[in-house]
C-alpha atoms as a PDB file:
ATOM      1  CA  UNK A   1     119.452 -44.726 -18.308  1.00  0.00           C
ATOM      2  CA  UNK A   2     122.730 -46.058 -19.047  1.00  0.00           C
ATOM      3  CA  UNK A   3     124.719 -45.388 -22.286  1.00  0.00           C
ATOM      4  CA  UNK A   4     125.218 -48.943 -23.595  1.00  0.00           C
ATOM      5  CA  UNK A   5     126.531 -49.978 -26.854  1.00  0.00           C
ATOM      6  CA  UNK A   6     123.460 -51.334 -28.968  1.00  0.00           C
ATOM      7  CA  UNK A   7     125.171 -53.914 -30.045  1.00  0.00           C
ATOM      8  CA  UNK A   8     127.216 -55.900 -27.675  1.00  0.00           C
ATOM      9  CA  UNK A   9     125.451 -54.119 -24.384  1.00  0.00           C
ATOM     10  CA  UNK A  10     128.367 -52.871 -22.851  1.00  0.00           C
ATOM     11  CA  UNK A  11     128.402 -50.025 -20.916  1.00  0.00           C
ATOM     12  CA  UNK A  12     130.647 -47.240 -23.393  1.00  0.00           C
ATOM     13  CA  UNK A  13     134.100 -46.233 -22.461  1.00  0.00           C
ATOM     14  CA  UNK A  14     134.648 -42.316 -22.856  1.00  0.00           C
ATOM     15  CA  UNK A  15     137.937 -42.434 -24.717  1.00  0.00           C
ATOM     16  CA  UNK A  16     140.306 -39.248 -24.175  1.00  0.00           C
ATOM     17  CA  UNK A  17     141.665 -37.877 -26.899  1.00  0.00           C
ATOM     18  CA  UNK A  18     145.535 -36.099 -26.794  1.00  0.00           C
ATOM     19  CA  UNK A  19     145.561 -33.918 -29.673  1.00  0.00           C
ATOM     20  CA  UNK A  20     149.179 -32.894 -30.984  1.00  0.00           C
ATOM     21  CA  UNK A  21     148.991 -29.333 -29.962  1.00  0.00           C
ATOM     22  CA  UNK A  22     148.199 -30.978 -26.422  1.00  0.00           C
ATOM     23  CA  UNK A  23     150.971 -32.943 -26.524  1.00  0.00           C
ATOM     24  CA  UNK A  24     153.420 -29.821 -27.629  1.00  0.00           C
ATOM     25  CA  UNK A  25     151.753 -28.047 -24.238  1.00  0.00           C
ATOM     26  CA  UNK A  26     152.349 -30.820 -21.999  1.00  0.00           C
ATOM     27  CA  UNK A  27     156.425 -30.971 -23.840  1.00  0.00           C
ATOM     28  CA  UNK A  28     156.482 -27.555 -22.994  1.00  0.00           C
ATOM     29  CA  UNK A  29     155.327 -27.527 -19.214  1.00  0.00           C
ATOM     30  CA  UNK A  30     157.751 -30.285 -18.754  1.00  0.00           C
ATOM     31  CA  UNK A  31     160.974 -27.733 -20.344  1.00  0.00           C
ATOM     32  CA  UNK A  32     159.590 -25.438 -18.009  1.00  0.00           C
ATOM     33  CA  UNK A  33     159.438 -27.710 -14.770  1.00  0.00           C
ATOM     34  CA  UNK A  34     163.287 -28.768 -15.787  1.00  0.00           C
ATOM     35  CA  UNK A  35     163.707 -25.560 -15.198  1.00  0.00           C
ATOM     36  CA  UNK A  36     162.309 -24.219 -12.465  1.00  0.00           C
ATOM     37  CA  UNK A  37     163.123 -27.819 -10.733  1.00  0.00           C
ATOM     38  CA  UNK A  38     167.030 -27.051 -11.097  1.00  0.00           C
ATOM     39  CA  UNK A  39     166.253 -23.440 -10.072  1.00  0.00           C
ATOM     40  CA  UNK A  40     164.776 -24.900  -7.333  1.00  0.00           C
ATOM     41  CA  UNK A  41     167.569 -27.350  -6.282  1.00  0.00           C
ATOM     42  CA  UNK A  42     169.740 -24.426  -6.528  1.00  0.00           C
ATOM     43  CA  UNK A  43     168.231 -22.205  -3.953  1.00  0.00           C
ATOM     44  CA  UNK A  44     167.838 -25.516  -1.484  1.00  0.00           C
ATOM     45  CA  UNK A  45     171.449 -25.855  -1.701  1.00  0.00           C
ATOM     46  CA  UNK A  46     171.909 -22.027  -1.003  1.00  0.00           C
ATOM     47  CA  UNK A  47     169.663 -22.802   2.074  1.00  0.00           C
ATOM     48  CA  UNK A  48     171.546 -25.249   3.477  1.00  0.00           C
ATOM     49  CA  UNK A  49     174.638 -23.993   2.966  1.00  0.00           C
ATOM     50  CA  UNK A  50     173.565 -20.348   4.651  1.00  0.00           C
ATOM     51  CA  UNK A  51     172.222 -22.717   7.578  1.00  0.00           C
ATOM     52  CA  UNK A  52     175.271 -23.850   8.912  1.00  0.00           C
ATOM     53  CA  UNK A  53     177.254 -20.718   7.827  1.00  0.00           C
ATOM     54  CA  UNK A  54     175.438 -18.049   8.981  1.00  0.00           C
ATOM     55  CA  UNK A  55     174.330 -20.563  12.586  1.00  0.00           C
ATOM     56  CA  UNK A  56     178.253 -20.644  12.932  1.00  0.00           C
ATOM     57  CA  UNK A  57     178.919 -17.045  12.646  1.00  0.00           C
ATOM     58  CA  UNK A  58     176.049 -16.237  15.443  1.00  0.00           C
ATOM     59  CA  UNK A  59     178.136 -17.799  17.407  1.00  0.00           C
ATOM     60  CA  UNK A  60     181.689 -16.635  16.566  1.00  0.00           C
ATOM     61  CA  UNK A  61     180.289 -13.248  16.229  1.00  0.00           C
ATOM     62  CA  UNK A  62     177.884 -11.371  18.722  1.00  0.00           C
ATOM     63  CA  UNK A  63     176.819  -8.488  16.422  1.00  0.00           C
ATOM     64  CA  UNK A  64     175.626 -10.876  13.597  1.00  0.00           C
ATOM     65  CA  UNK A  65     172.825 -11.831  15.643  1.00  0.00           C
ATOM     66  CA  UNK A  66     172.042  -8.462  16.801  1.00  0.00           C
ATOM     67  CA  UNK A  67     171.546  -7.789  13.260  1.00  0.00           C
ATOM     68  CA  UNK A  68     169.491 -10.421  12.660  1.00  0.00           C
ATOM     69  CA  UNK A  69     166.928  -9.586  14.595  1.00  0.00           C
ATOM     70  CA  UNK A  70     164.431 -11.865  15.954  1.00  0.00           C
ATOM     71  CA  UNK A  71     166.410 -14.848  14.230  1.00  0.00           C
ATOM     72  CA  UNK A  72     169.337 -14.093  15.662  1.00  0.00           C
ATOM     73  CA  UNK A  73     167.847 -14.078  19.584  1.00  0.00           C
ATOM     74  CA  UNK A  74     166.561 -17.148  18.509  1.00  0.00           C
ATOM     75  CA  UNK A  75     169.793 -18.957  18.588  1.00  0.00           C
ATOM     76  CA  UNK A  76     172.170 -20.830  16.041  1.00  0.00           C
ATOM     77  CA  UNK A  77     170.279 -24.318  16.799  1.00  0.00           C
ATOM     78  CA  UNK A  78     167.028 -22.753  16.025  1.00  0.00           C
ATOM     79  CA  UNK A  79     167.814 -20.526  13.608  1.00  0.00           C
ATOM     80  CA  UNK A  80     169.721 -23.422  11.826  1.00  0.00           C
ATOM     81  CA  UNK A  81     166.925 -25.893  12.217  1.00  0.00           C
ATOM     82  CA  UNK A  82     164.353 -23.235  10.523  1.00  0.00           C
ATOM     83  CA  UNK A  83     166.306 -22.767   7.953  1.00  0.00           C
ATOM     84  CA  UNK A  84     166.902 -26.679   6.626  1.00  0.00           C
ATOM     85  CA  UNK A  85     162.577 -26.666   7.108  1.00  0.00           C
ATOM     86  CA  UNK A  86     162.620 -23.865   4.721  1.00  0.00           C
ATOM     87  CA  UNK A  87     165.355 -25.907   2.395  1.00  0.00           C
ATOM     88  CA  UNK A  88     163.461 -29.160   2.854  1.00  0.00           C
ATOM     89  CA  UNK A  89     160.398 -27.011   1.817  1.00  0.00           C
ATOM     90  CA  UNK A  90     161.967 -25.557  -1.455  1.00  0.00           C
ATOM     91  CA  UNK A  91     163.486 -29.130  -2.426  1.00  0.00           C
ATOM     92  CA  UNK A  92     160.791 -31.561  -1.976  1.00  0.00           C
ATOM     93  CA  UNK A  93     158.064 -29.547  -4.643  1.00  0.00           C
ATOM     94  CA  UNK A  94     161.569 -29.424  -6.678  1.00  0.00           C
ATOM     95  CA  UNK A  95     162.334 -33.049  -6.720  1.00  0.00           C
ATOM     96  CA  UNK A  96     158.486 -33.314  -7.775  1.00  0.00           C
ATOM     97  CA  UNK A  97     159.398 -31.316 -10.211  1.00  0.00           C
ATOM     98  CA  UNK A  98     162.084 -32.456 -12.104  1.00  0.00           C
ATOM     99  CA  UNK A  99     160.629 -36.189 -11.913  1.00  0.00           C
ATOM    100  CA  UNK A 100     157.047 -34.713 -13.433  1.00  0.00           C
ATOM    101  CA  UNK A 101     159.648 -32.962 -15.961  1.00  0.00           C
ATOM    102  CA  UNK A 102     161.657 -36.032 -16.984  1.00  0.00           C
ATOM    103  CA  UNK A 103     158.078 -38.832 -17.062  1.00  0.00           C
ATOM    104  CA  UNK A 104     156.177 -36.117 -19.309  1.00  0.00           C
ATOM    105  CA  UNK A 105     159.308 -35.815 -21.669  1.00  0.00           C
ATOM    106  CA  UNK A 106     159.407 -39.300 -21.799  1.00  0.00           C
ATOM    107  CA  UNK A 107     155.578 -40.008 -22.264  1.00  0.00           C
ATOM    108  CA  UNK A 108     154.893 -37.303 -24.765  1.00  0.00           C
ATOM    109  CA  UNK A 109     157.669 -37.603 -26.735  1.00  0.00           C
ATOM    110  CA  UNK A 110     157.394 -41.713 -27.318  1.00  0.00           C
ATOM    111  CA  UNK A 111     153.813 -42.296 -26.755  1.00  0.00           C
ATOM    112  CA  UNK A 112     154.877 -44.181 -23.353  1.00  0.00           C
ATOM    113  CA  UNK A 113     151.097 -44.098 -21.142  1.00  0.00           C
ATOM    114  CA  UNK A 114     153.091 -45.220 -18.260  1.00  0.00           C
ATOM    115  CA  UNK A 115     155.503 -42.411 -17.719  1.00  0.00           C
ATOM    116  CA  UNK A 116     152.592 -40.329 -18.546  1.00  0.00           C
ATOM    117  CA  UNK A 117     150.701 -41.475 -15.807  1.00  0.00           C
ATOM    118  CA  UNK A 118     153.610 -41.522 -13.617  1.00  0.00           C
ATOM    119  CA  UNK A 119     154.172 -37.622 -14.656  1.00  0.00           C
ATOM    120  CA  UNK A 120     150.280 -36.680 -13.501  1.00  0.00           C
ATOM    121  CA  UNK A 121     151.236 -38.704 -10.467  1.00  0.00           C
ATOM    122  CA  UNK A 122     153.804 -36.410  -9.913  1.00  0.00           C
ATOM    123  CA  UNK A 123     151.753 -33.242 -10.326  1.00  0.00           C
ATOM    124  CA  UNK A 124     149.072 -34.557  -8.115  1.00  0.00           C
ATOM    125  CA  UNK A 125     151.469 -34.967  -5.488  1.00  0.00           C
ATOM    126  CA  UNK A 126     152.846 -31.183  -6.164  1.00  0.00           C
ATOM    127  CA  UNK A 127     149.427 -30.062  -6.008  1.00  0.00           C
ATOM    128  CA  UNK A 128     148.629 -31.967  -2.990  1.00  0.00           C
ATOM    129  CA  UNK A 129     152.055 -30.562  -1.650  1.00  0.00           C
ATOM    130  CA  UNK A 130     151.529 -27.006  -1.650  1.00  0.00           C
ATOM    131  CA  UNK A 131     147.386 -27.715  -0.824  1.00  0.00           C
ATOM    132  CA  UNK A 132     148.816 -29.183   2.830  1.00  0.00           C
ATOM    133  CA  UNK A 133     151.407 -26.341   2.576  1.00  0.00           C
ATOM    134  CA  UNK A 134     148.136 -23.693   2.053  1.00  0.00           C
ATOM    135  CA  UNK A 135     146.363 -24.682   4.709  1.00  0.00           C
ATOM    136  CA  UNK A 136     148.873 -24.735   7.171  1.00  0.00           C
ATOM    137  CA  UNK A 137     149.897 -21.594   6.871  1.00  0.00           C
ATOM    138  CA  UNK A 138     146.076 -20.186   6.586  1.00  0.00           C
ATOM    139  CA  UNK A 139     145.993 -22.310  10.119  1.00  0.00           C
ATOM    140  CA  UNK A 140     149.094 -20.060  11.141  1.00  0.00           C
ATOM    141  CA  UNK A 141     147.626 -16.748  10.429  1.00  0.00           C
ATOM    142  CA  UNK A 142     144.312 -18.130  12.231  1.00  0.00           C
ATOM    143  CA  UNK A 143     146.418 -18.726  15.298  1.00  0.00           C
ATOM    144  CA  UNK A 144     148.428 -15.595  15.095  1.00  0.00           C
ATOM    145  CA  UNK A 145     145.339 -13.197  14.621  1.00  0.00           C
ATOM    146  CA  UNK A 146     143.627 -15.150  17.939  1.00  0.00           C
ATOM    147  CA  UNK A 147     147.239 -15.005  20.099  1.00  0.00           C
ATOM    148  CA  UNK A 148     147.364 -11.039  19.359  1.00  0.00           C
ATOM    149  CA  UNK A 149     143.395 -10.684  20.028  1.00  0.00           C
ATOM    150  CA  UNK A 150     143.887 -12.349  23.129  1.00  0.00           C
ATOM    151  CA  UNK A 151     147.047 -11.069  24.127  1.00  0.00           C
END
């Protein structure tokens, strides 16, 4: 049976309750994110920058990409390339960061609902994020582990 008000016969509404010591754990995950969000932006911008550096001086100089291995037989183009995916996939869970970081602030500090549910939609998208991110890279092993089975 339904839980109905005896009264009016409404269906009840399960109301959430945000205690204060809540609130001061939310404030604090959102310091945090600020954090790790410019931390974040920080090592994208390393990326990038070592991208185009390092791609240009495959190509000035020979020995660099002997050192580098299996990068550097890869090419400047490619090895360029992989490294703004690897920037794009340090900055994007960064900028989801930093706006989680700034709504929660904002929510918990002034009661605002709105930029607290725009700071859970933040995290859900971080969360989704790095779920995608997972199980791509458990597909990548997969295919790895078949190619040297069958090769």
């Amino acid at each position: 049976m339904e839980n109905q008000d005896q009264e009016s016969g409404q269906p009840l509404q399960t109301q959430l309750v945000v205690t204060e010591e809540m609130r001061s754990y939310l404030y604090d995950m959102a310091r945090w994110s600020s954090f790790l969000a410019i931390v974040g932006f920080v090592f994208a911008g390393i990326t990038i920058v070592g991208a185009f550096t390092i791609g240009a001086a495959m190509e000035t100089n020979p020995q660099l990409a002997q050192m580098l291995g299996e990068f550097g037989a890869l090419g400047k183009i490619i090895f360029t390339v992989f490294n703004l995916v690897v920037a794009f996939a340090i900055f994007y869970p960064s900028l989801l960061l930093f706006k989680y970081a700034a709504h929660a602030k904002v929510g918990v500090l002034y009661g605002e609902q709105a930029n607290l549910n725009e700071a859970f939609s933040k995290l859900k998208s971080l969360f989704s994020f790095w779920g995608i991110l997972t199980i791509i890279c458990i597909g990548l092993y997969f295919l790895m582990i078949l190619a040297t089975l069958v090769g």
